[in-house]
PDB file of N, CA and C in Angstrom:
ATOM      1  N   UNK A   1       7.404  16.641 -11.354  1.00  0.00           N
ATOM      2  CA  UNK A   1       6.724  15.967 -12.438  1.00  0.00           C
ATOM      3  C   UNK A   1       5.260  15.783 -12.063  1.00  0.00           C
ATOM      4  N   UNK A   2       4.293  15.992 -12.612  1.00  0.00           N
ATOM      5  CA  UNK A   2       2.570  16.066 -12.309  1.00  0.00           C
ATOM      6  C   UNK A   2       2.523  14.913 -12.652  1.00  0.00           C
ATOM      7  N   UNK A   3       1.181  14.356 -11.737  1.00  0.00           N
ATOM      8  CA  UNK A   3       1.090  12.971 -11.863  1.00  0.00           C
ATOM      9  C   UNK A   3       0.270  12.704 -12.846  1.00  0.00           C
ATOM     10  N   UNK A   4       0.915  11.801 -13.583  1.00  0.00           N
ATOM     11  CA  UNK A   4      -0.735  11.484 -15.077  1.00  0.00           C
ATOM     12  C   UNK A   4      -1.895  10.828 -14.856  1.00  0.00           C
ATOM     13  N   UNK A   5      -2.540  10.637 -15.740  1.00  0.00           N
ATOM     14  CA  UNK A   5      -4.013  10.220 -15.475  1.00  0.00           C
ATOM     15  C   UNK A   5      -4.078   8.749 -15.338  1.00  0.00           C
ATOM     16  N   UNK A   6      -2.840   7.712 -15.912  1.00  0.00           N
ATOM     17  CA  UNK A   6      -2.692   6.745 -16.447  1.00  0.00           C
ATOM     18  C   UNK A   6      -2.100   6.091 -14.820  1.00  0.00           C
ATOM     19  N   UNK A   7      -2.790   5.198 -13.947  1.00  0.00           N
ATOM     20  CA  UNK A   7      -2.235   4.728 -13.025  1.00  0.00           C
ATOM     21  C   UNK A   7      -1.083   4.025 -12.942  1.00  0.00           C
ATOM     22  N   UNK A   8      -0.485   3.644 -14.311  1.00  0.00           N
ATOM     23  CA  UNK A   8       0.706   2.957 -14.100  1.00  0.00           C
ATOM     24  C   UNK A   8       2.062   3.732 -13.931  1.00  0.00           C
ATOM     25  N   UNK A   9       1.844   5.066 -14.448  1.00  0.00           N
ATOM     26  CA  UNK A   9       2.715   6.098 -14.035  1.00  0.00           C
ATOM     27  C   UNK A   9       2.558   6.927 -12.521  1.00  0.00           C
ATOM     28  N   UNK A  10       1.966   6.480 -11.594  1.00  0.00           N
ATOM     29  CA  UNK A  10       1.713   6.763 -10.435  1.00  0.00           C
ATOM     30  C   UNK A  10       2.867   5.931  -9.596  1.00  0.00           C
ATOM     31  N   UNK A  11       3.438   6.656  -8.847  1.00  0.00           N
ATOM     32  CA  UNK A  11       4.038   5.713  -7.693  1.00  0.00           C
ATOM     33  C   UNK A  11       3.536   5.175  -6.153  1.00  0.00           C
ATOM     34  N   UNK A  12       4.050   4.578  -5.837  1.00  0.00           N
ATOM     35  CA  UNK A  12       2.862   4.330  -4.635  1.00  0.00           C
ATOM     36  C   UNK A  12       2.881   5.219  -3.362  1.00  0.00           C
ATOM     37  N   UNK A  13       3.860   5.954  -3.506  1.00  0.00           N
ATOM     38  CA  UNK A  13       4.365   7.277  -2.674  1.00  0.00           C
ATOM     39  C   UNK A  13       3.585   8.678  -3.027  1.00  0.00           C
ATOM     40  N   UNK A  14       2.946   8.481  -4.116  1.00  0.00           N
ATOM     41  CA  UNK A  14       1.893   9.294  -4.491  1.00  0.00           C
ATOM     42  C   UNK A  14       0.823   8.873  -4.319  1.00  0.00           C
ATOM     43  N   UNK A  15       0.378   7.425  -4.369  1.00  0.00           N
ATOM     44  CA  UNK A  15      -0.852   7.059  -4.159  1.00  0.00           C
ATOM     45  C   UNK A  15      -1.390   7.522  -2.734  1.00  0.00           C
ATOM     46  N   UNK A  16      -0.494   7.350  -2.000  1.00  0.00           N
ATOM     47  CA  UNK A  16      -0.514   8.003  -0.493  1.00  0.00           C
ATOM     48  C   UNK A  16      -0.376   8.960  -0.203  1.00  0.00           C
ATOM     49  N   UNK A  17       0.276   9.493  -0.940  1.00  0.00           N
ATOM     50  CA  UNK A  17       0.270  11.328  -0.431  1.00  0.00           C
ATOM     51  C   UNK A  17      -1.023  11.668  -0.751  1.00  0.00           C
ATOM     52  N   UNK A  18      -1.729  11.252  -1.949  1.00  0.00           N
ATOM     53  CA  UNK A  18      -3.127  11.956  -2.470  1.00  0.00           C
ATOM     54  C   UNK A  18      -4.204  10.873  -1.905  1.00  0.00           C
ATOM     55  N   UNK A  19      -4.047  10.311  -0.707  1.00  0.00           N
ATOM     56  CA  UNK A  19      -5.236   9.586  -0.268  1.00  0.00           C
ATOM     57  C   UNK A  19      -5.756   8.407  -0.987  1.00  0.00           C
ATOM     58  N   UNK A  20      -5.626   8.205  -2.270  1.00  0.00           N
ATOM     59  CA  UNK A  20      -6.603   7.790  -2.954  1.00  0.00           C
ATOM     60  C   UNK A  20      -6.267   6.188  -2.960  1.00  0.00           C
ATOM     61  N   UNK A  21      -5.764   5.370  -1.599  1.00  0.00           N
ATOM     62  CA  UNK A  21      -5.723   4.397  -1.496  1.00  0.00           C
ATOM     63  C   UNK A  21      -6.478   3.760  -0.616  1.00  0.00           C
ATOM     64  N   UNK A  22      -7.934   3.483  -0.594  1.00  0.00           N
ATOM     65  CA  UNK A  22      -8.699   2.710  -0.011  1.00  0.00           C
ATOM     66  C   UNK A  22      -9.221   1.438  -0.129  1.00  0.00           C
ATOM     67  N   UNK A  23      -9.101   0.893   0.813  1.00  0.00           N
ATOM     68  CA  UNK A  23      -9.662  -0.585   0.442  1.00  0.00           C
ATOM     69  C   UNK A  23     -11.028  -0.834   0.838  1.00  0.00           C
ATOM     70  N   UNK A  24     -12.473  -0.115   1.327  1.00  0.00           N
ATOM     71  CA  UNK A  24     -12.880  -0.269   1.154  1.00  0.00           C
ATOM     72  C   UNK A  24     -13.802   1.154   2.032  1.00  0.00           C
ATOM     73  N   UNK A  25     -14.514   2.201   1.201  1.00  0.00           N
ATOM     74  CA  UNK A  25     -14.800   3.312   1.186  1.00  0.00           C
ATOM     75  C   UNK A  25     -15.693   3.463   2.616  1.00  0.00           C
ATOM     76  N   UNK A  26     -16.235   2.704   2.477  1.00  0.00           N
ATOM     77  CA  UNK A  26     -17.355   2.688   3.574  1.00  0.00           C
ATOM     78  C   UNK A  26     -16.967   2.305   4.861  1.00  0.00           C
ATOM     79  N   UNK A  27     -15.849   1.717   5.075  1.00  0.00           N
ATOM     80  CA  UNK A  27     -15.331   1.903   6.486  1.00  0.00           C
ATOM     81  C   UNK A  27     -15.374   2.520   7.269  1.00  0.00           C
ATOM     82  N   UNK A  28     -15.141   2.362   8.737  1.00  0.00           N
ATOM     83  CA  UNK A  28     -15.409   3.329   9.998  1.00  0.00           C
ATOM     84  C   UNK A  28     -14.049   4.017   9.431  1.00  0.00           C
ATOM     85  N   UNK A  29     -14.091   5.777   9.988  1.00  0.00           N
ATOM     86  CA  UNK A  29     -12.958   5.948  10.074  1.00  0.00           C
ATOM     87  C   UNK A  29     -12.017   5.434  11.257  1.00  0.00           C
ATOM     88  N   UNK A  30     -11.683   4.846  12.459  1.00  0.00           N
ATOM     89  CA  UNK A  30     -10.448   4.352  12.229  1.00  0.00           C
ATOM     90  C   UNK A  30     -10.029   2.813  11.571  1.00  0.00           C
ATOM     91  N   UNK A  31     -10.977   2.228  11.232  1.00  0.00           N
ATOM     92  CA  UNK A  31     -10.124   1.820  10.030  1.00  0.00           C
ATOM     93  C   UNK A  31      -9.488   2.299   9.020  1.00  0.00           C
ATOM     94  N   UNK A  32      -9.958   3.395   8.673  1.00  0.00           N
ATOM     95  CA  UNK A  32      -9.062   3.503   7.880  1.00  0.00           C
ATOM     96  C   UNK A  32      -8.099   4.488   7.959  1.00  0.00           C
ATOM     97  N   UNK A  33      -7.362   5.182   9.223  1.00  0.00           N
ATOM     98  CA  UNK A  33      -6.521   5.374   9.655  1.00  0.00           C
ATOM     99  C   UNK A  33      -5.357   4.514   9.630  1.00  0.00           C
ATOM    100  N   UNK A  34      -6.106   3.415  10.349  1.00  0.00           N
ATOM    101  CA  UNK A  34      -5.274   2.224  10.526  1.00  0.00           C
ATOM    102  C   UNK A  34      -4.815   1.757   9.333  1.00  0.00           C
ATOM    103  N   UNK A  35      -5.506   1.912   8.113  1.00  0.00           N
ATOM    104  CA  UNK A  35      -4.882   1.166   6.767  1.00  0.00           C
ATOM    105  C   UNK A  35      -3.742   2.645   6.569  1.00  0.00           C
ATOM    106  N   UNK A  36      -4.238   3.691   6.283  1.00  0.00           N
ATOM    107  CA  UNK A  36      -3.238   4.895   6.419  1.00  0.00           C
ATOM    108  C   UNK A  36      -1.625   4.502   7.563  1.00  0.00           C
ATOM    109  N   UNK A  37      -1.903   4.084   8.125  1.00  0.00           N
ATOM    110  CA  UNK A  37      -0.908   4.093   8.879  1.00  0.00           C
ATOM    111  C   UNK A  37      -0.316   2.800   7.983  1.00  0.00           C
ATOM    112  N   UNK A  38      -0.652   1.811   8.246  1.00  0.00           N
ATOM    113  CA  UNK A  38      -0.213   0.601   7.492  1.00  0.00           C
ATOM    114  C   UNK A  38       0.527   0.869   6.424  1.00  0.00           C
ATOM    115  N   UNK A  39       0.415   1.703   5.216  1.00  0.00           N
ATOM    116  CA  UNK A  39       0.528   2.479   4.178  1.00  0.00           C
ATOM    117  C   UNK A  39       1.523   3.026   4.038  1.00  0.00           C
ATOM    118  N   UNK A  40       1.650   4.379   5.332  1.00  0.00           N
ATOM    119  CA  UNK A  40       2.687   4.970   5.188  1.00  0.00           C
ATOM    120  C   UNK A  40       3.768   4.259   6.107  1.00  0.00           C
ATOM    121  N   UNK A  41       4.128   3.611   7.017  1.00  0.00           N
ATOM    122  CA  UNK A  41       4.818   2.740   7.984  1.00  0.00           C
ATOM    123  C   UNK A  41       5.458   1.448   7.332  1.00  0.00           C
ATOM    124  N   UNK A  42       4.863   1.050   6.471  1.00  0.00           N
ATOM    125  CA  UNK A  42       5.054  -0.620   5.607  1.00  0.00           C
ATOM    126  C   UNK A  42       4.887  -0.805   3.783  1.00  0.00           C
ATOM    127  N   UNK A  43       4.340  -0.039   3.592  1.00  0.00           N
ATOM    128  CA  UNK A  43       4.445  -0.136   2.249  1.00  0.00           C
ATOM    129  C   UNK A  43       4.610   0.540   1.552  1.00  0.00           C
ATOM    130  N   UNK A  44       4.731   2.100   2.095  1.00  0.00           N
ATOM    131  CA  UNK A  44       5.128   3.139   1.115  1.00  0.00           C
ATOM    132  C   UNK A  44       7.060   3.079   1.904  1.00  0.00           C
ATOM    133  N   UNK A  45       7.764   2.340   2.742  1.00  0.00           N
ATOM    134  CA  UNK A  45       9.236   2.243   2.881  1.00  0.00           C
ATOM    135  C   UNK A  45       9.811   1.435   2.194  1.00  0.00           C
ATOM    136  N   UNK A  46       8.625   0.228   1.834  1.00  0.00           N
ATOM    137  CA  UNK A  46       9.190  -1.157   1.283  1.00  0.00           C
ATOM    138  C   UNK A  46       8.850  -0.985  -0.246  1.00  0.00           C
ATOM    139  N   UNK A  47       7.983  -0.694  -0.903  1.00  0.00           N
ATOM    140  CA  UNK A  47       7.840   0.217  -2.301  1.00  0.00           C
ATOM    141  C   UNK A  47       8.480   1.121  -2.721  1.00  0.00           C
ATOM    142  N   UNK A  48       8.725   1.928  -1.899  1.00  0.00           N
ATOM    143  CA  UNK A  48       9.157   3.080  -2.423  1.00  0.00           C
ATOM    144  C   UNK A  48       8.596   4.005  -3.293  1.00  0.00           C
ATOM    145  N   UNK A  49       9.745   4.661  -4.028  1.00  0.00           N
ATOM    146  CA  UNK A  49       9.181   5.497  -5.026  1.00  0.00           C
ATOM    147  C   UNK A  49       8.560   4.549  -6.484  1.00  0.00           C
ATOM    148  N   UNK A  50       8.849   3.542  -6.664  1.00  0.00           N
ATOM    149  CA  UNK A  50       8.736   2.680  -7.878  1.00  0.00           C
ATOM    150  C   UNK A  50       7.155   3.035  -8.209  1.00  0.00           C
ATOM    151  N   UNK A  51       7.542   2.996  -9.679  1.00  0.00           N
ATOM    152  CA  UNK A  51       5.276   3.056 -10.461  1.00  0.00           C
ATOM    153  C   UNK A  51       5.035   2.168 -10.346  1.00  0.00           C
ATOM    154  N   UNK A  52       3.662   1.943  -9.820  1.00  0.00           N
ATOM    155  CA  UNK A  52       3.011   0.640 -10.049  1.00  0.00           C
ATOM    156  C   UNK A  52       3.487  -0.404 -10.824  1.00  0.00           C
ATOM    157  N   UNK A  53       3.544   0.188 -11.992  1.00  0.00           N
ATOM    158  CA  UNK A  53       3.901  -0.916 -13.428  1.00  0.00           C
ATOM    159  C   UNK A  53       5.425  -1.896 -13.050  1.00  0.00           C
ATOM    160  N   UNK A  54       6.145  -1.116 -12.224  1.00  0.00           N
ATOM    161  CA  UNK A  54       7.430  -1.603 -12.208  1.00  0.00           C
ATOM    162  C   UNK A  54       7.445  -2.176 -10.445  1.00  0.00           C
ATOM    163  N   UNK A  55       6.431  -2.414  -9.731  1.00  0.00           N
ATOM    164  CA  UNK A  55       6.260  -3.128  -8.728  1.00  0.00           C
ATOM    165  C   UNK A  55       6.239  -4.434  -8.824  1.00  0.00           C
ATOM    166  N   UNK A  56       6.871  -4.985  -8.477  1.00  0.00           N
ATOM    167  CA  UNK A  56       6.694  -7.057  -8.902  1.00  0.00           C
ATOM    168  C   UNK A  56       6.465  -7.684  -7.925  1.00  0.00           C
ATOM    169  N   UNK A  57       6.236  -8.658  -8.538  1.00  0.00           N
ATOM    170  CA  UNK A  57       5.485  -9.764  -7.334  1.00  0.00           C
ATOM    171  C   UNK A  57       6.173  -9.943  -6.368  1.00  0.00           C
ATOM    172  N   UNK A  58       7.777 -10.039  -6.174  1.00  0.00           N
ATOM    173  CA  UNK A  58       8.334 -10.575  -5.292  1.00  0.00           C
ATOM    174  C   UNK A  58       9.102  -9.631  -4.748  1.00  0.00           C
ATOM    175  N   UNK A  59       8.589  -8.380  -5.077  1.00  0.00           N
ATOM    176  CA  UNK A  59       8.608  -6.579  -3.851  1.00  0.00           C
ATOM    177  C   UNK A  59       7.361  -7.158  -3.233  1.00  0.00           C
ATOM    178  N   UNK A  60       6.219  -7.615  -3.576  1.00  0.00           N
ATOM    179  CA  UNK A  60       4.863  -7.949  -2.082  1.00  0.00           C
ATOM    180  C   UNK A  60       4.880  -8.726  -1.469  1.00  0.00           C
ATOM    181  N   UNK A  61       5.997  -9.594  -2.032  1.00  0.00           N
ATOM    182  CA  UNK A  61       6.293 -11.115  -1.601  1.00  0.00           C
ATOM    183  C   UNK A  61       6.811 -10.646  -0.321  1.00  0.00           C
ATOM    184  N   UNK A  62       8.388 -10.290  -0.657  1.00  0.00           N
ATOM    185  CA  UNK A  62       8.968  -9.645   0.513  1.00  0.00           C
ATOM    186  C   UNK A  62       8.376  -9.225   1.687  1.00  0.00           C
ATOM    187  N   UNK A  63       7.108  -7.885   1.055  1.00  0.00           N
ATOM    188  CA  UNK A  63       6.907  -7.304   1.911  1.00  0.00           C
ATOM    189  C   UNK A  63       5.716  -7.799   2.966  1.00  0.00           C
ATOM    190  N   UNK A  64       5.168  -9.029   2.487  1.00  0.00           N
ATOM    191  CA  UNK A  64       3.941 -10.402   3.125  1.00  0.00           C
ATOM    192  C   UNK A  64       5.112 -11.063   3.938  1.00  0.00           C
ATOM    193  N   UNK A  65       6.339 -11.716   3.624  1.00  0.00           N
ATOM    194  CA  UNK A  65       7.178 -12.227   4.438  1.00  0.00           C
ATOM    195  C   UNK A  65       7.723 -11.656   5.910  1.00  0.00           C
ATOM    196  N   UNK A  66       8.188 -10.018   5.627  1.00  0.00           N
ATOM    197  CA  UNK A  66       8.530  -9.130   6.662  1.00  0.00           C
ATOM    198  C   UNK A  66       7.465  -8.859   7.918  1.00  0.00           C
ATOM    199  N   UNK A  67       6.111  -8.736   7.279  1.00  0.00           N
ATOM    200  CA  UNK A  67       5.021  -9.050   7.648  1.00  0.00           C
ATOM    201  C   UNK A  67       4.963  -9.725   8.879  1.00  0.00           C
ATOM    202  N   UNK A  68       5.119 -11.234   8.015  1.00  0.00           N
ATOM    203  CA  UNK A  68       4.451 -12.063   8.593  1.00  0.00           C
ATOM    204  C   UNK A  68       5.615 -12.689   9.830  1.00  0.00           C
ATOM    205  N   UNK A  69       6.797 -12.110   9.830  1.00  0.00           N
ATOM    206  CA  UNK A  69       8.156 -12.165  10.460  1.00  0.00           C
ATOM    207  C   UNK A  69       7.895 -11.755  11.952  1.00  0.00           C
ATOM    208  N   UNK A  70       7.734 -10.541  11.617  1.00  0.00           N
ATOM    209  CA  UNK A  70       7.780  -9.200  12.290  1.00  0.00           C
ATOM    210  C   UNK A  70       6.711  -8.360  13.024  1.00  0.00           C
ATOM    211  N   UNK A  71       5.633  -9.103  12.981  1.00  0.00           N
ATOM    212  CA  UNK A  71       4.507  -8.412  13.095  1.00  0.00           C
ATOM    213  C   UNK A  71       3.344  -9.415  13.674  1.00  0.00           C
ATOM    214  N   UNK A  72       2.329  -8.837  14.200  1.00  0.00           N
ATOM    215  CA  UNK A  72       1.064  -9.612  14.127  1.00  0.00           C
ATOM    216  C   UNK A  72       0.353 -10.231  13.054  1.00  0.00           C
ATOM    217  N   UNK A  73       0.127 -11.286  12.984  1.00  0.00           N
ATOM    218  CA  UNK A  73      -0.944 -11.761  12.050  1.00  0.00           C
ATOM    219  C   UNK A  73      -1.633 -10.946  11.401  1.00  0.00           C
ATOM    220  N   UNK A  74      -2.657 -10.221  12.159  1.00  0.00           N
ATOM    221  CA  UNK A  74      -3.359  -9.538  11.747  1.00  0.00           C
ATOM    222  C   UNK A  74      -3.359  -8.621  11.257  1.00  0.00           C
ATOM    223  N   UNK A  75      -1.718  -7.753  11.820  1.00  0.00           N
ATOM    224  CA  UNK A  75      -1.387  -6.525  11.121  1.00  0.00           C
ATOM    225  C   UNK A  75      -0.441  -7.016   9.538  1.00  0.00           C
ATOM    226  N   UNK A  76      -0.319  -8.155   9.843  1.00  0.00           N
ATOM    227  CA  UNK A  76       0.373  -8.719   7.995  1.00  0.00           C
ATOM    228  C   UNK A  76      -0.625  -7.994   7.221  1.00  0.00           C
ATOM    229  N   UNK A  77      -1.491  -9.285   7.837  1.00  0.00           N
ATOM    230  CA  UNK A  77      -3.016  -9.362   6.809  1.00  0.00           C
ATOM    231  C   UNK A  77      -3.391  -7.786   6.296  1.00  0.00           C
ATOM    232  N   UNK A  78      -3.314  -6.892   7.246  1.00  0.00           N
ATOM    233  CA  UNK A  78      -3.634  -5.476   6.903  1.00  0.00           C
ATOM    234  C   UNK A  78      -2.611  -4.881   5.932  1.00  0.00           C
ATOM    235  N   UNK A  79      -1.633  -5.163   5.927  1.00  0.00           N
ATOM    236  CA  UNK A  79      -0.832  -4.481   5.289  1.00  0.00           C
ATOM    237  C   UNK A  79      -0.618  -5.464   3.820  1.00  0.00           C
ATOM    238  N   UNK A  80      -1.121  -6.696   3.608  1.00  0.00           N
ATOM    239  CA  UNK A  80      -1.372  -6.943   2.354  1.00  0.00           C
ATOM    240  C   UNK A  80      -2.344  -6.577   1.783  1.00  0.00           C
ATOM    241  N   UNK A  81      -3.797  -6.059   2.353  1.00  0.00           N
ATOM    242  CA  UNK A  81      -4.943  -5.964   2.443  1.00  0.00           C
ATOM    243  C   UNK A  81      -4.808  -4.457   1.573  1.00  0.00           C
ATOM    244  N   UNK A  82      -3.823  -3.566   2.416  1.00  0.00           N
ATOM    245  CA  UNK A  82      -3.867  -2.343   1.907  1.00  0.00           C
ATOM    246  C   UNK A  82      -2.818  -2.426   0.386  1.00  0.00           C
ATOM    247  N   UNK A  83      -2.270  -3.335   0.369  1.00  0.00           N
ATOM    248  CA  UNK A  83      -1.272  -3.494  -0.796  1.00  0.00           C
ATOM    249  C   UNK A  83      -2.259  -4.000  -2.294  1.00  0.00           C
ATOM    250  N   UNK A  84      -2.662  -4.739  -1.492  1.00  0.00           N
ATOM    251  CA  UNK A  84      -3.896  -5.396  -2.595  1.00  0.00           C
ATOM    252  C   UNK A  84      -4.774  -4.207  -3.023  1.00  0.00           C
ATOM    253  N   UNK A  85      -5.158  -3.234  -2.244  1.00  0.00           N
ATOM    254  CA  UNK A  85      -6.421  -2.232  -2.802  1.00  0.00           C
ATOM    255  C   UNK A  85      -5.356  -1.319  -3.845  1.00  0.00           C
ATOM    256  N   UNK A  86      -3.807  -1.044  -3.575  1.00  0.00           N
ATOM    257  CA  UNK A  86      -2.890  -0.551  -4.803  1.00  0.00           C
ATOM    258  C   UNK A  86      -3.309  -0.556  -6.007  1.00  0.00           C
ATOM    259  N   UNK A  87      -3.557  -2.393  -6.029  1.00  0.00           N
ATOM    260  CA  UNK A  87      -3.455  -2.672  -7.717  1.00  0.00           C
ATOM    261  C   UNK A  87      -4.784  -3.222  -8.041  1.00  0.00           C
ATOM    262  N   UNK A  88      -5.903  -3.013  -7.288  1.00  0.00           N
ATOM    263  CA  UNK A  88      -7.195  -3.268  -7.501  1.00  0.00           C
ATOM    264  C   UNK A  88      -7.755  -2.108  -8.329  1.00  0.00           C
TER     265      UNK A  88
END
């Protein structure tokens, strides 16, 4: 299925395959490796295939909780950081 022009028919498993998830352009590159990694490791397993449109609050909820469980502080923060540039 080709992806449409309309971002709500995008999944977030596509947003990542085609790069086009940055949170903020001008970054060094390894930051933004590091959000790449974040991406594909944490939020494209815990998302899944779902479109944007059908992502809900309490799929980021989850995935801020697992986060914040499981992980460094800082790497939460990154991986909401990169979740947030999704739907920005």
């Amino acid at each position: 299925m080709p992806v449409r022009e309309d971002p709500a028919y995008v999944s977030v498993v596509e947003l990542g395959e085609g790069g086009r998830v940055v949170s903020n352009p001008a970054e060094r590159e390894s930051t933004l490796a590091r959000e790449e990694v974040s991406l594909r490791l944490h939020a494209i397993p815990s998302l899944g295939h779902n479109r944007l449109d059908q992502v809900s609050p309490r799929q980021i909820q989850q995935l801020v909780n697992e986060g914040a469980n499981h992980r460094a502080a800082r790497s939460a923060r990154r991986d909401y950081g990169v979740v947030r540039a999704i739907f920005s």
